[in-house]
Protein backbone atom coordinates (compact mmCIF):
# COMPACT_ATOMS: atom_id res chain seq x y z
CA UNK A 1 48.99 83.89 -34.64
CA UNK A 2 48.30 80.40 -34.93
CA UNK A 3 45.74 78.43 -33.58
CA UNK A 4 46.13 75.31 -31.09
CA UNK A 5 43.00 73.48 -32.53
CA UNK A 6 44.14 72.41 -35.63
CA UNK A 7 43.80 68.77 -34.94
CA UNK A 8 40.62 69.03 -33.04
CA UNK A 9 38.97 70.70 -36.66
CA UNK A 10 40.71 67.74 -38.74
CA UNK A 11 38.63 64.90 -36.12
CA UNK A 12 35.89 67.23 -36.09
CA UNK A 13 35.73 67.18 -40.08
CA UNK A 14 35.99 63.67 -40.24
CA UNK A 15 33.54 62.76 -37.55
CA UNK A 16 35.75 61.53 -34.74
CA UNK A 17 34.57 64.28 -32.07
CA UNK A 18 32.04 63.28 -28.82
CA UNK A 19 29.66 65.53 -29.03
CA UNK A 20 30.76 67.84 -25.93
CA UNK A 21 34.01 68.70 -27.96
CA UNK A 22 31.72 68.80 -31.20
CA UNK A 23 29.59 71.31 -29.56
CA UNK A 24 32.72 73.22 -27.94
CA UNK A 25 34.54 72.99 -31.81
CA UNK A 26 31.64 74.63 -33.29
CA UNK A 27 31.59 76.90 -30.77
CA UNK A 28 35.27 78.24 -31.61
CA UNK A 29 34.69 78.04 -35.48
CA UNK A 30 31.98 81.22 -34.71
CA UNK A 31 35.21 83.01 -33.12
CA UNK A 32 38.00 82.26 -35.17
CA UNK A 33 38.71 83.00 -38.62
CA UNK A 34 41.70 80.73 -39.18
CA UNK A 35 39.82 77.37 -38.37
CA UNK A 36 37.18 78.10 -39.86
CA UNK A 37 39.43 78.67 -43.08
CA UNK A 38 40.74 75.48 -42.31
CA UNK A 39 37.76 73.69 -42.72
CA UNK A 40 36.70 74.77 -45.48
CA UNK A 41 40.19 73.82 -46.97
CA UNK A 42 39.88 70.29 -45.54
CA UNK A 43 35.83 70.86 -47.23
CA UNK A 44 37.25 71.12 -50.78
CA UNK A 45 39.69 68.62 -50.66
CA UNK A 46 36.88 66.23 -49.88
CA UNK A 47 34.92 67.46 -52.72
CA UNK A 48 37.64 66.74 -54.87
CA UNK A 49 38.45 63.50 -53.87
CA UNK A 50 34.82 62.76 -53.79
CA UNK A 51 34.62 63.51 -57.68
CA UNK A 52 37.74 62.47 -59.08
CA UNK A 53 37.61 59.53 -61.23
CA UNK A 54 39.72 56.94 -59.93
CA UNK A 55 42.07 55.41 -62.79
CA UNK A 56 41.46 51.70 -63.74
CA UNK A 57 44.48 49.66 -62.38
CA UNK A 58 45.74 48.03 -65.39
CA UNK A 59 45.70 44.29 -65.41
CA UNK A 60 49.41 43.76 -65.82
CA UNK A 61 50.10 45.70 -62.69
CA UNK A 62 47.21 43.28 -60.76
CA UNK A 63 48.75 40.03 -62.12
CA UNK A 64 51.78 41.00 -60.37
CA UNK A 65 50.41 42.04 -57.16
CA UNK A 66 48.56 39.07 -56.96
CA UNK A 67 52.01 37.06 -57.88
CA UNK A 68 54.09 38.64 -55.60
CA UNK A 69 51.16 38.12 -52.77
CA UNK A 70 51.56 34.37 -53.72
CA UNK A 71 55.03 34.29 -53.73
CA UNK A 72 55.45 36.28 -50.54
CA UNK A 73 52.91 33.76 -48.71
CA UNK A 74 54.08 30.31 -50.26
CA UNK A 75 57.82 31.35 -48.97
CA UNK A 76 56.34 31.93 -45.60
CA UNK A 77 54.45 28.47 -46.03
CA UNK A 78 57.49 26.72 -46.78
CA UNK A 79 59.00 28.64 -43.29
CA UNK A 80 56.28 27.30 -41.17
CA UNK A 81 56.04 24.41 -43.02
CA UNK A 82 59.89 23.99 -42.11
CA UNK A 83 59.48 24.82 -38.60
CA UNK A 84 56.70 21.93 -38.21
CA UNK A 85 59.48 19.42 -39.58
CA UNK A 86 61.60 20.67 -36.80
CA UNK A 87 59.61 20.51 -33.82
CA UNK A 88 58.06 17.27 -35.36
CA UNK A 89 61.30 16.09 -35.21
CA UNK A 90 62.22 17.30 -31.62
CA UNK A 91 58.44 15.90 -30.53
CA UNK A 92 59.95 12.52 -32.09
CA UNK A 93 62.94 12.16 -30.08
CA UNK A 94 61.31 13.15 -26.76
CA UNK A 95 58.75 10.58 -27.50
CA UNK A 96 61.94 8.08 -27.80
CA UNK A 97 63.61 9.22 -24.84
CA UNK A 98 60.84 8.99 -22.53
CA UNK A 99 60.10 5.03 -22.77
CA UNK A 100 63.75 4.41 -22.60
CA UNK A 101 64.05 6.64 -19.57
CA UNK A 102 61.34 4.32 -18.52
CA UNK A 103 62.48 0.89 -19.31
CA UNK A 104 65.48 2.27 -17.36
CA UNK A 105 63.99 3.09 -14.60
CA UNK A 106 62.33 -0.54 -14.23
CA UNK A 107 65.82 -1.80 -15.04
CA UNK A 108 66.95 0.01 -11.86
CA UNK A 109 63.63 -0.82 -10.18
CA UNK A 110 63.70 -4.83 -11.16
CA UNK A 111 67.45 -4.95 -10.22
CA UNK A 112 66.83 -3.34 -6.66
CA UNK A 113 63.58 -5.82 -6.78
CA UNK A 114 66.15 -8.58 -6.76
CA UNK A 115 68.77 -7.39 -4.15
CA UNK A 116 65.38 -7.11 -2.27
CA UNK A 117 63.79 -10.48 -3.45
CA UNK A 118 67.03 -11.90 -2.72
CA UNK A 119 67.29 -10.37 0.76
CA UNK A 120 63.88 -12.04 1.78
CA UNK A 121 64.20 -15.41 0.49
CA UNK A 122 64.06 -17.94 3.32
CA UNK A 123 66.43 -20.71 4.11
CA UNK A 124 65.83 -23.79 1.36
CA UNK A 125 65.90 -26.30 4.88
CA UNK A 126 64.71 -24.57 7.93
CA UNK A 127 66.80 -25.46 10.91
CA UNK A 128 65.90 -27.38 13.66
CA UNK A 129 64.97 -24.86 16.03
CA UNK A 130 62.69 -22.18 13.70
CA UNK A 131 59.59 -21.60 14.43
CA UNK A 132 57.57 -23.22 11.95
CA UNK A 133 55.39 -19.87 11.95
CA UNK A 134 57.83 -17.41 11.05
CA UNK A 135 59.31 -19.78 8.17
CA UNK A 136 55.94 -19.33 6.71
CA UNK A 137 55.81 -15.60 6.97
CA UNK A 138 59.60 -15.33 5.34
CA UNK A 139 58.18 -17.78 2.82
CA UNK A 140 55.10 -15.55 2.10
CA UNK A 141 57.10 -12.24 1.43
CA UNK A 142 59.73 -14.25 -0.38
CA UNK A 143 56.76 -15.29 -3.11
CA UNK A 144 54.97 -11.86 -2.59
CA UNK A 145 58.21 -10.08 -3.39
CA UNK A 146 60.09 -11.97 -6.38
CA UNK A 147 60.13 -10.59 -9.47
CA UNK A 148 58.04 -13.52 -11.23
CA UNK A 149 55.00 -12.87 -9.38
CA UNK A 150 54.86 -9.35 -10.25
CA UNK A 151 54.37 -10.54 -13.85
């Protein structure tokens, strides 16, 4: 028969139990031979690890780790590095096409300023019968809306 509660005595040996399921865990190890067997197998193999001398890395093998980490992070350098001259780029020509969308737009705006300007201006010899007042007023918005005076 195997027990379900393997896992919970592999957290519980390394320390990852709350202590209501630490308490419970303990509880079961009193009852059952099997986890309890298991950790004291999980026990030694800490002990062993714990004494073992760990082998010194030879320096050979850490030169090349340390190239291959430079390698591996100068070609993704050169990738972002690429990607920057891209949207640099793209940043460029919006910043191009946005003025001349611009000075477009107040080539529309001055030529419809005209066809305006032009629809205001009054009469170069008022006639005999205007009203002397109004002939003012046209003059007015004839100077207010030319396209020198905006300058």
């Amino acid at each position: 028969m195997t027990c379900d509660n393997a896992a919970k005595i592999h957290a519980y040996h390394d320390g990852e139990l709350p202590s209501d399921e630490r308490i419970a865990i303990e509880s079961h190890l009193a009852v059952c031979d099997e986890c309890r067997e298991l950790l004291a197998d999980l026990q030694k193999l800490t002990n062993i690890f714990a004494t073992v001398e760990l082998p010194e890395m030879p320096q050979r093998a850490v030169s090349r780790m340390y190239g291959s980490w430079h390698a591996a992070k100068a070609a993704q350098d050169r990738g972002v590095r690429r990607l920057a001259g891209w949207l640099t780029a793209a940043a460029a020509v919006v910043l191009l096409l946005v003025p001349l969308q611009s000075q477009r737009a107040d080539v529309e705006n001055r030529n419809t300023d005209v066809d305006e300007t032009v629809a205001f201006v009054p009469p170069t010899s008022p006639r005999e019968d205007a009203n002397s007042e109004l002939v003012q007023v046209a003059q007015w918005m004839a100077n207010d809306l030319s396209v020198d005076s905006r300058r």
